[in-house]
PDB file of N, CA and C in Angstrom:
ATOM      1  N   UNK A   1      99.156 137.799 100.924  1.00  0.00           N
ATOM      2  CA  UNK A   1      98.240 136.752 101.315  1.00  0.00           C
ATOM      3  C   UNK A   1      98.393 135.510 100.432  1.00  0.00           C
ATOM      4  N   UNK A   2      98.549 135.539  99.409  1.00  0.00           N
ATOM      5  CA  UNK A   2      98.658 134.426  98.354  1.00  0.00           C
ATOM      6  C   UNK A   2      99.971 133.477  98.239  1.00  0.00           C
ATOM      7  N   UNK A   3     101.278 134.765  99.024  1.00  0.00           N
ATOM      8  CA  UNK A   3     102.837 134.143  99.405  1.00  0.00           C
ATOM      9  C   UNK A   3     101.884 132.904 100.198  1.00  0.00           C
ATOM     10  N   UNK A   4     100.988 133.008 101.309  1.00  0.00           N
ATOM     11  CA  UNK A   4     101.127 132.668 102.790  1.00  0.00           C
ATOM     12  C   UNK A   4     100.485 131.336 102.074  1.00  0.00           C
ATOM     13  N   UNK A   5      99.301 131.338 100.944  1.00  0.00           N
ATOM     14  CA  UNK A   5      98.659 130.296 100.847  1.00  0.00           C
ATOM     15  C   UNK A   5      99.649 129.151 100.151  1.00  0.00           C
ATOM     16  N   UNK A   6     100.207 129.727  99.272  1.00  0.00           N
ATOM     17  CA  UNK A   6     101.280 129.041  98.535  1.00  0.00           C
ATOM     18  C   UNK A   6     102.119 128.160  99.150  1.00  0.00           C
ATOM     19  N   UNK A   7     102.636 129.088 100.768  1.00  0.00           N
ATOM     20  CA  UNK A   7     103.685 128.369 101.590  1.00  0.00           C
ATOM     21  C   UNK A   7     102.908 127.099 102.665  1.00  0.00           C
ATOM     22  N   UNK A   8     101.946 127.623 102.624  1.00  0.00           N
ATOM     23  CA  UNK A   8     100.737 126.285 103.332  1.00  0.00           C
ATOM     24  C   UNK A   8     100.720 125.624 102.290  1.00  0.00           C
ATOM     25  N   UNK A   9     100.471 125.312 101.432  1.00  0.00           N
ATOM     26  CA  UNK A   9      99.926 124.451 100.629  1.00  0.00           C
ATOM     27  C   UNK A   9     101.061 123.834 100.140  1.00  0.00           C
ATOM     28  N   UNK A  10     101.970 124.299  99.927  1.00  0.00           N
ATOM     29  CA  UNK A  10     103.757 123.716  99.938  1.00  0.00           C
ATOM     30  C   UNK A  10     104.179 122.793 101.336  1.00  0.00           C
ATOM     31  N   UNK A  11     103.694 123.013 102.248  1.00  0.00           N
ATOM     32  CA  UNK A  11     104.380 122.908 103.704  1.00  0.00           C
ATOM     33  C   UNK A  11     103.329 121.339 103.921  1.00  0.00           C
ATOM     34  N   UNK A  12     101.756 121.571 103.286  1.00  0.00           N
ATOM     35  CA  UNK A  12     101.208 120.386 103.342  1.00  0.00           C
ATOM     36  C   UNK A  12     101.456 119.210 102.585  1.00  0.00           C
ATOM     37  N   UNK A  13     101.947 119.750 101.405  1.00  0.00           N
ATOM     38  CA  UNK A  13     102.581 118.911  99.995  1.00  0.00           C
ATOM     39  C   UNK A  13     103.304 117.973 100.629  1.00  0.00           C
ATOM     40  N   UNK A  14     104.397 118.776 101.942  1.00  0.00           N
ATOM     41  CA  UNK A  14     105.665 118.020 102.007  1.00  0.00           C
ATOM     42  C   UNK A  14     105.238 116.989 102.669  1.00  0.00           C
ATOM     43  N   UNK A  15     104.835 117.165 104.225  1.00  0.00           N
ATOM     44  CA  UNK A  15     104.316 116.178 105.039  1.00  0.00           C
ATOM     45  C   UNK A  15     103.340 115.328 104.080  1.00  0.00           C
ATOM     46  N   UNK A  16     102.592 115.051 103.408  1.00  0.00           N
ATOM     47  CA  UNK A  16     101.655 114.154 102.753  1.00  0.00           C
ATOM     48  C   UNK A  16     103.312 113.615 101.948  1.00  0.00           C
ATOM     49  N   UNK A  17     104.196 114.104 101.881  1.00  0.00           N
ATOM     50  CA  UNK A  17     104.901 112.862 100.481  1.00  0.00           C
ATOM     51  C   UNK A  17     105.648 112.373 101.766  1.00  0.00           C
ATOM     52  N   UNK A  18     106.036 113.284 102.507  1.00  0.00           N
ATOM     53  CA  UNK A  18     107.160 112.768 103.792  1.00  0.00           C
ATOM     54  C   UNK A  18     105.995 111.356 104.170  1.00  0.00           C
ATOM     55  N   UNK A  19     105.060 111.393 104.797  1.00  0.00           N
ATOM     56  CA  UNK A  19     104.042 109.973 105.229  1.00  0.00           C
ATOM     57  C   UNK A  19     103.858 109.253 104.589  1.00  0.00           C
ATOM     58  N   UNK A  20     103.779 109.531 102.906  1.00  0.00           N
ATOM     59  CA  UNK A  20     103.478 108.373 101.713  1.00  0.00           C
ATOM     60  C   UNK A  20     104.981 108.121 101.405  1.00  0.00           C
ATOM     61  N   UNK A  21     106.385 108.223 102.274  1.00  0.00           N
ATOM     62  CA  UNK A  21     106.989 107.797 101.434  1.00  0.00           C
ATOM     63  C   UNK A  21     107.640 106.233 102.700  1.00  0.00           C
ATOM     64  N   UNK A  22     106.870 106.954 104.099  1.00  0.00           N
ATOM     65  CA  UNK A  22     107.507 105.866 105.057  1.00  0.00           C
ATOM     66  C   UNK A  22     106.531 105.052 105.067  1.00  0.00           C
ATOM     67  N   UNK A  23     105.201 105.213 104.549  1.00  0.00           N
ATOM     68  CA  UNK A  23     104.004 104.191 104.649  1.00  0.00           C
ATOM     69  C   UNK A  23     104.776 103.348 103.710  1.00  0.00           C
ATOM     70  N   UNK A  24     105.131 103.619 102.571  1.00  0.00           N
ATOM     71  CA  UNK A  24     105.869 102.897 101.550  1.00  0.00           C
ATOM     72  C   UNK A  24     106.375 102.032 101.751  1.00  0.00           C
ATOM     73  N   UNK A  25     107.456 102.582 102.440  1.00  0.00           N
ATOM     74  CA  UNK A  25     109.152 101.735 102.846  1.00  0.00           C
ATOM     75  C   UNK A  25     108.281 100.812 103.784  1.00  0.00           C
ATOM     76  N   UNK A  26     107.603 100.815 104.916  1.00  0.00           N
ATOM     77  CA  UNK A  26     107.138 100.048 105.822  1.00  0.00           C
ATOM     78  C   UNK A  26     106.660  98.718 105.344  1.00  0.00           C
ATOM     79  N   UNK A  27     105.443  99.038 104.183  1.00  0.00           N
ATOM     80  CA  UNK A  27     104.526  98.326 103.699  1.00  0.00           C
ATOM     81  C   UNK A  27     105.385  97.503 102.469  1.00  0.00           C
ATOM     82  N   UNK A  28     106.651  97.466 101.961  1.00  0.00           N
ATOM     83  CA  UNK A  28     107.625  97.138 100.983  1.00  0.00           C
ATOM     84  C   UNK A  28     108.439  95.857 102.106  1.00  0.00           C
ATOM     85  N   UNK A  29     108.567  96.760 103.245  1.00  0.00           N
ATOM     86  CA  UNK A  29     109.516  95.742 103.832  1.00  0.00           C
ATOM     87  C   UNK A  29     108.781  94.462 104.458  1.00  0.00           C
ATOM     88  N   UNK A  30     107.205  95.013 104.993  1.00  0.00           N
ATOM     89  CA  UNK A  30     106.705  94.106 105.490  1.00  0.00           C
ATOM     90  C   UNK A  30     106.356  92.834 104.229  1.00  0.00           C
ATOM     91  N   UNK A  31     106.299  93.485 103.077  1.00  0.00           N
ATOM     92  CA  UNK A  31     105.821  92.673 101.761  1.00  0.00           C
ATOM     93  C   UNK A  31     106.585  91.646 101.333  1.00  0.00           C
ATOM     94  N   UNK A  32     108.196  92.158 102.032  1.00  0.00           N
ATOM     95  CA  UNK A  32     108.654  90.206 101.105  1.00  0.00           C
ATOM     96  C   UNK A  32     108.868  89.368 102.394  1.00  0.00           C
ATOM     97  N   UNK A  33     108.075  89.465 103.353  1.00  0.00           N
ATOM     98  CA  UNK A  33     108.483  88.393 104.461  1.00  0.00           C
ATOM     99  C   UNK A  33     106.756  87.543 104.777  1.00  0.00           C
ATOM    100  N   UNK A  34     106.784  86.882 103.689  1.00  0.00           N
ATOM    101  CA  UNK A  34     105.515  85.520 103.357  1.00  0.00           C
ATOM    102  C   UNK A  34     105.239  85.072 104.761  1.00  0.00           C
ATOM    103  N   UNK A  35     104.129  84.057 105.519  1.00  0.00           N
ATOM    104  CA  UNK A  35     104.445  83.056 106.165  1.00  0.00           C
ATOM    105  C   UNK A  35     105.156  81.877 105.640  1.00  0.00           C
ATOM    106  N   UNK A  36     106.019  81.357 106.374  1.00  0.00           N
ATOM    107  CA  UNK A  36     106.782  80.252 106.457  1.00  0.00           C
ATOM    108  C   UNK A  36     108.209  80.719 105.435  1.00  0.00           C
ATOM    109  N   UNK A  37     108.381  81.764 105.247  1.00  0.00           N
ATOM    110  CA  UNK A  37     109.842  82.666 105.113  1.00  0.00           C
ATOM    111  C   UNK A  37     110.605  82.025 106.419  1.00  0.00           C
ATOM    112  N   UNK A  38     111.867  81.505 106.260  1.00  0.00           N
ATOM    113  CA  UNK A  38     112.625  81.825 107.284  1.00  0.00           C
ATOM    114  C   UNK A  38     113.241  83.580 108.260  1.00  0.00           C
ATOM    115  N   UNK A  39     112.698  83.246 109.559  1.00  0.00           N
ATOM    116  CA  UNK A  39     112.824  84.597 110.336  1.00  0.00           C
ATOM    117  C   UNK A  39     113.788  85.256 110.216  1.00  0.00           C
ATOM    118  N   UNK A  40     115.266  84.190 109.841  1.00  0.00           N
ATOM    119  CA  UNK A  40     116.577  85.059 110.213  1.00  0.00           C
ATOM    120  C   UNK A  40     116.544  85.875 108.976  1.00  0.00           C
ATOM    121  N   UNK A  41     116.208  85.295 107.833  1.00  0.00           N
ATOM    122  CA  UNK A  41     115.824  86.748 106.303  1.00  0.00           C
ATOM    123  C   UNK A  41     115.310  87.979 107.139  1.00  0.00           C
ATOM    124  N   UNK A  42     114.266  87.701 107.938  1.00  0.00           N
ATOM    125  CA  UNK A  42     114.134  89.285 108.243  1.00  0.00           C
ATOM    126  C   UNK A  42     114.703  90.187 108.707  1.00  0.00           C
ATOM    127  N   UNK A  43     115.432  88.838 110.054  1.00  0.00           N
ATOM    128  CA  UNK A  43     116.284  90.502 110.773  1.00  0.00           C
ATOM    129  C   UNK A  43     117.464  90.541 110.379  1.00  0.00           C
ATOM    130  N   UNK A  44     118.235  89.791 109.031  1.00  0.00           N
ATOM    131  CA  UNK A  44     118.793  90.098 108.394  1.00  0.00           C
ATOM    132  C   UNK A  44     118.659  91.065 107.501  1.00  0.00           C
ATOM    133  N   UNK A  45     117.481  91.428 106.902  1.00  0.00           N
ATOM    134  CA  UNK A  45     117.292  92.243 106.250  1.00  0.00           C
ATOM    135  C   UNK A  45     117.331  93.532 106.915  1.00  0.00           C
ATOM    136  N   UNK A  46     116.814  93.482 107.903  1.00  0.00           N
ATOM    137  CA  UNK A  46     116.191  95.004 108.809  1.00  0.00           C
ATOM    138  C   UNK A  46     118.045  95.430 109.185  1.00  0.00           C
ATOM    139  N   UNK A  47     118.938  94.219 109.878  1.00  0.00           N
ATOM    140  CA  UNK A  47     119.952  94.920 109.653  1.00  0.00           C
ATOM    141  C   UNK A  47     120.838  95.508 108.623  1.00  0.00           C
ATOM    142  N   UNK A  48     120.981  95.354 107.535  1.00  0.00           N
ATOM    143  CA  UNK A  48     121.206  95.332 106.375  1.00  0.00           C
ATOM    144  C   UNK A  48     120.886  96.798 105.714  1.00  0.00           C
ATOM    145  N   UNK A  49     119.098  97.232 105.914  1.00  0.00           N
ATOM    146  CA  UNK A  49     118.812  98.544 104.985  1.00  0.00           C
ATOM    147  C   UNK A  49     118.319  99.079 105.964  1.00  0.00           C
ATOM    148  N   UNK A  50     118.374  99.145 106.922  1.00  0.00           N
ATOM    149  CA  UNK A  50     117.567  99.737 108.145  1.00  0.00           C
ATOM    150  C   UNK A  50     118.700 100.440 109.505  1.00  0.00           C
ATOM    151  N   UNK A  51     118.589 101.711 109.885  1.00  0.00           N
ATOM    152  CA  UNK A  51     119.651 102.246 110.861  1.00  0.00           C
ATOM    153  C   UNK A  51     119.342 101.549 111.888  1.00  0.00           C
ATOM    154  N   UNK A  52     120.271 100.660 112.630  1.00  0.00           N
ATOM    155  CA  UNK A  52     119.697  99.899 114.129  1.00  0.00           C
ATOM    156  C   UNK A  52     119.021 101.132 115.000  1.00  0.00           C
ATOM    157  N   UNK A  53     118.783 101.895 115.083  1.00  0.00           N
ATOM    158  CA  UNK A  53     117.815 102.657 116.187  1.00  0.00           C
ATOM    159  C   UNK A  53     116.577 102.429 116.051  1.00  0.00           C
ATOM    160  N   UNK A  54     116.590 101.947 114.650  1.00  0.00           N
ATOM    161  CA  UNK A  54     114.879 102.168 114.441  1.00  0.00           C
ATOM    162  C   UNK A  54     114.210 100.250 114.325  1.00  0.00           C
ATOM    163  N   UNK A  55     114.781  99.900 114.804  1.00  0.00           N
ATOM    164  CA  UNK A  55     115.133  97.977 114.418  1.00  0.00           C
ATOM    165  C   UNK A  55     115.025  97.429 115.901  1.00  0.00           C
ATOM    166  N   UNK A  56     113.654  96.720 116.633  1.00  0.00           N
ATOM    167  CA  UNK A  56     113.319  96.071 117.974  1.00  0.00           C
ATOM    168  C   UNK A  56     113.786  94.569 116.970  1.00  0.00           C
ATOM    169  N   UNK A  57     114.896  93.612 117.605  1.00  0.00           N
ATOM    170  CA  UNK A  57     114.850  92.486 117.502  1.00  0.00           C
ATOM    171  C   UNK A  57     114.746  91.383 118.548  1.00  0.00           C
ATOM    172  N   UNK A  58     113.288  90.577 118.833  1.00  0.00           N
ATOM    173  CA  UNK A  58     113.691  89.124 119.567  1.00  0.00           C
ATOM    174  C   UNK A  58     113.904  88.188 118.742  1.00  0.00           C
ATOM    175  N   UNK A  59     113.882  86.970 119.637  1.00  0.00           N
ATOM    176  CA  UNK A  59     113.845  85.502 119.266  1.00  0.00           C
ATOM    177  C   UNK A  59     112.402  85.475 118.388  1.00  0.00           C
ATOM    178  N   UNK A  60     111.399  86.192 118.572  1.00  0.00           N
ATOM    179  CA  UNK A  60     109.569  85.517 117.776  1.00  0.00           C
ATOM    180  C   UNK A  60     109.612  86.808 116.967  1.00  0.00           C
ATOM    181  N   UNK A  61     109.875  88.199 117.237  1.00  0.00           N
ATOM    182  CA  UNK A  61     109.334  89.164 116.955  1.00  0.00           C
ATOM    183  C   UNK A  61     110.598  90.554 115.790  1.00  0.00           C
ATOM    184  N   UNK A  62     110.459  90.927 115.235  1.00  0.00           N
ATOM    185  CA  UNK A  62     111.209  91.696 114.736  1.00  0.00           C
ATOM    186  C   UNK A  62     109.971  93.186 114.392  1.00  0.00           C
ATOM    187  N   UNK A  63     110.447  94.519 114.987  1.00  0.00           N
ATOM    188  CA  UNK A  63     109.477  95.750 114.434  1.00  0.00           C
ATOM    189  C   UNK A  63     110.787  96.694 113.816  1.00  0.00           C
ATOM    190  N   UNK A  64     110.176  97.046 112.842  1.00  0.00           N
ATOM    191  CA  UNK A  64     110.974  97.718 111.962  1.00  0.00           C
ATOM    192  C   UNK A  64     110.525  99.474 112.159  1.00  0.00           C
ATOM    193  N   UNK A  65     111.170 100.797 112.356  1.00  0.00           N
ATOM    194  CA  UNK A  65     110.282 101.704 112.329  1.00  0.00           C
ATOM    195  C   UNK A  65     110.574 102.755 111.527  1.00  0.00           C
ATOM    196  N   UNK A  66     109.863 103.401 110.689  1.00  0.00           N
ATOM    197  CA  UNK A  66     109.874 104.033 109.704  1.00  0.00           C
ATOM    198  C   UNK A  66     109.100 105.743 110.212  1.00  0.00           C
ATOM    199  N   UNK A  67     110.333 106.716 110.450  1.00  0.00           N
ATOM    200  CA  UNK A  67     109.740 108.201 110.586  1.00  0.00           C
ATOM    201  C   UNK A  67     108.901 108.689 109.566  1.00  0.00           C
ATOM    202  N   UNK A  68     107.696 109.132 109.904  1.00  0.00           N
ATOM    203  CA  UNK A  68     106.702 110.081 108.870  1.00  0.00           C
ATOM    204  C   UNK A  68     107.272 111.393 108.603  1.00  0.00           C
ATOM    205  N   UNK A  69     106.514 112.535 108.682  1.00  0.00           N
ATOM    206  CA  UNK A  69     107.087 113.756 108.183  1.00  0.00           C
ATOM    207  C   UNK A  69     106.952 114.699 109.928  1.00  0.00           C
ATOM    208  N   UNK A  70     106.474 114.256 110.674  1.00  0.00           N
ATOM    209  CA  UNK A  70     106.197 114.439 112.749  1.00  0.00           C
ATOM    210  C   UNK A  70     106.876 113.785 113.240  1.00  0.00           C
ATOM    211  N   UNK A  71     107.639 114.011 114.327  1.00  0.00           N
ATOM    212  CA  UNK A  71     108.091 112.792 114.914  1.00  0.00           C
ATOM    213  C   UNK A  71     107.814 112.232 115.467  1.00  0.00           C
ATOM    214  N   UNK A  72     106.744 112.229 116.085  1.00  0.00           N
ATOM    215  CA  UNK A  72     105.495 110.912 116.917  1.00  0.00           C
ATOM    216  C   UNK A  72     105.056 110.121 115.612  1.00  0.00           C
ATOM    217  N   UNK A  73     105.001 110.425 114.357  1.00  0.00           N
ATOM    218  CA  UNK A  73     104.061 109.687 113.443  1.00  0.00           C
ATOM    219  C   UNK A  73     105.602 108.260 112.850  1.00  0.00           C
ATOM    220  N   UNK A  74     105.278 107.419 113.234  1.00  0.00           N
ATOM    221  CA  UNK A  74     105.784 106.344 113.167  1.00  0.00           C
ATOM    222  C   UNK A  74     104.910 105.085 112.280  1.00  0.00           C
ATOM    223  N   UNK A  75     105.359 104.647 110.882  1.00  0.00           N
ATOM    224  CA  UNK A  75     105.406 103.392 109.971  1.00  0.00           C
ATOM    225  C   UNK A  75     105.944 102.148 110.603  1.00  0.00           C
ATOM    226  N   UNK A  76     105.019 101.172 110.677  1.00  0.00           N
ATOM    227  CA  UNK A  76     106.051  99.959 111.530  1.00  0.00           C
ATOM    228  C   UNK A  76     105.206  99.447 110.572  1.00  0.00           C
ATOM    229  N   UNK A  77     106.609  98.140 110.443  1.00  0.00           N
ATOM    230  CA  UNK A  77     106.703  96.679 109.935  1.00  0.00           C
ATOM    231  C   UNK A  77     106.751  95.688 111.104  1.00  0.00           C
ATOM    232  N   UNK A  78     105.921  94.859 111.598  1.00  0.00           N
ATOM    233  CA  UNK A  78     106.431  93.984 113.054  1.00  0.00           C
ATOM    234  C   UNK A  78     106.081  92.560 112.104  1.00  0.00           C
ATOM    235  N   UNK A  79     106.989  91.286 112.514  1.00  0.00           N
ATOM    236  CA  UNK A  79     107.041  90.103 111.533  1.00  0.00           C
ATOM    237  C   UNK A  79     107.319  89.466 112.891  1.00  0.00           C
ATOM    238  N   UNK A  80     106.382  88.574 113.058  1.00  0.00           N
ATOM    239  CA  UNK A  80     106.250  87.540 114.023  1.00  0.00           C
ATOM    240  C   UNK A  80     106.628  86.364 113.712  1.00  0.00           C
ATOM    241  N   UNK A  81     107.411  85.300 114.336  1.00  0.00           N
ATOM    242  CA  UNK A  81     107.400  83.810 114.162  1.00  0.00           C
ATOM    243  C   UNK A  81     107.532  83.192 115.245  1.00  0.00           C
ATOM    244  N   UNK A  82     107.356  81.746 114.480  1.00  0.00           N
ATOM    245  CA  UNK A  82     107.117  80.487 115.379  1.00  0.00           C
ATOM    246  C   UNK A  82     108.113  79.639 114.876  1.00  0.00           C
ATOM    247  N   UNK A  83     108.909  78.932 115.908  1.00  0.00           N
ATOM    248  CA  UNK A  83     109.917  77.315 115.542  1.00  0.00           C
ATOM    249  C   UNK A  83     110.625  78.095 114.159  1.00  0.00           C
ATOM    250  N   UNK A  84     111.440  79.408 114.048  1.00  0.00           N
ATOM    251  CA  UNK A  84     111.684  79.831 113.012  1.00  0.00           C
ATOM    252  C   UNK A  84     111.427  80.540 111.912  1.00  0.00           C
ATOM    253  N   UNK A  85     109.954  80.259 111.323  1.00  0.00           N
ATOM    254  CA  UNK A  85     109.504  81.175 110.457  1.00  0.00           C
ATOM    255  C   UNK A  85     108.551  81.731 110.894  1.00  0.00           C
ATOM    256  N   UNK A  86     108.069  82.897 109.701  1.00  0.00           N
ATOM    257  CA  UNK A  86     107.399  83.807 109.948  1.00  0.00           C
ATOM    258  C   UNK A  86     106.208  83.612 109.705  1.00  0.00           C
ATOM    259  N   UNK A  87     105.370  83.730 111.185  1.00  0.00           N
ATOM    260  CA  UNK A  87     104.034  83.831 111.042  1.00  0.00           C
ATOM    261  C   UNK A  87     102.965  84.969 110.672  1.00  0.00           C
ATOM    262  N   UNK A  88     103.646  85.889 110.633  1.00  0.00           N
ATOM    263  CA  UNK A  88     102.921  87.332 110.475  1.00  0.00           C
ATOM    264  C   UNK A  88     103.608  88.305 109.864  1.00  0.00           C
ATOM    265  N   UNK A  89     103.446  89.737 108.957  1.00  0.00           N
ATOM    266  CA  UNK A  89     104.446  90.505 108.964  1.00  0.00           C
ATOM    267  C   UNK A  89     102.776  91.302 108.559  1.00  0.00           C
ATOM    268  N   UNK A  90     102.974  92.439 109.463  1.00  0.00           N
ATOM    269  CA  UNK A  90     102.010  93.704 109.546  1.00  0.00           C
ATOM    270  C   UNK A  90     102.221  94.815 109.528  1.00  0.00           C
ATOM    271  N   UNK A  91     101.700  96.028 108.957  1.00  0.00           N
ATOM    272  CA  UNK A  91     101.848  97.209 108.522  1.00  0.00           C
ATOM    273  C   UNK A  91     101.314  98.317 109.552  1.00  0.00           C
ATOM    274  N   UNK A  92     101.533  98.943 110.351  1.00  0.00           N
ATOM    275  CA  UNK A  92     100.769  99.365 111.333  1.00  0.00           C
ATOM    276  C   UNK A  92     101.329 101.270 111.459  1.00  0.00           C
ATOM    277  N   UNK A  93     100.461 101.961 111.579  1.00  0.00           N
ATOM    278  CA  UNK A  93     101.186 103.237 111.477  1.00  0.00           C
ATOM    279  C   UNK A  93     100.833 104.340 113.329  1.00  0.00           C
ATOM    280  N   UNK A  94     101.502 104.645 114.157  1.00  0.00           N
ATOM    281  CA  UNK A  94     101.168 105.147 115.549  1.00  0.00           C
ATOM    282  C   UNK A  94     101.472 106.855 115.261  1.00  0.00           C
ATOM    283  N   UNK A  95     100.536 107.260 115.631  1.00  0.00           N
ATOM    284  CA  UNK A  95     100.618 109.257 115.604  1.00  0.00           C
ATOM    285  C   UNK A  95     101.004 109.643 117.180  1.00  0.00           C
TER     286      UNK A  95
END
């Protein structure tokens, strides 16, 4: 009985660091893109450290997506602009 609690309480460990480590990366990437950053830094960046599967790029909008420790549980970075720079960059997490 105590194997079983051990292996739960191990198995919860993981998923809590697996989610704190893409909340991380999300909330890091969304962090160096200021308003009035030029846009192409971003989706330069997202191509750069980011696998294109997980990388939506338009002309206004760039979402970045970051797997949790589930695979429905998804970390996004989305960085919005206008006439070039960036009007927004938000941290948003979908289960």
């Amino acid at each position: 009985m105590a194997g079983l609690v051990v292996l739960a309480a191990g198995g919860v460990a993981v998923v809590v660091a697996m989610e704190n480590r893409a909340a991380g990366k999300a909330m890091a990437f969304c962090d160096r893109f200021k308003p009035g950053t030029a846009f192409l830094e971003a989706g330069q960046a997202a191509r750069a450290e980011i696998d294109r599967q997980f990388v939506t790029l338009s002309d206004d909008e760039l979402t970045v997506s970051f797997y949790g420790a589930i695979p429905p549980s998804l970390h996004l970075c989305t960085v919005k602009a206008r006439d070039g720079k960036v009007t927004l960059a938000r941290y948003s997490h979908v289960d």
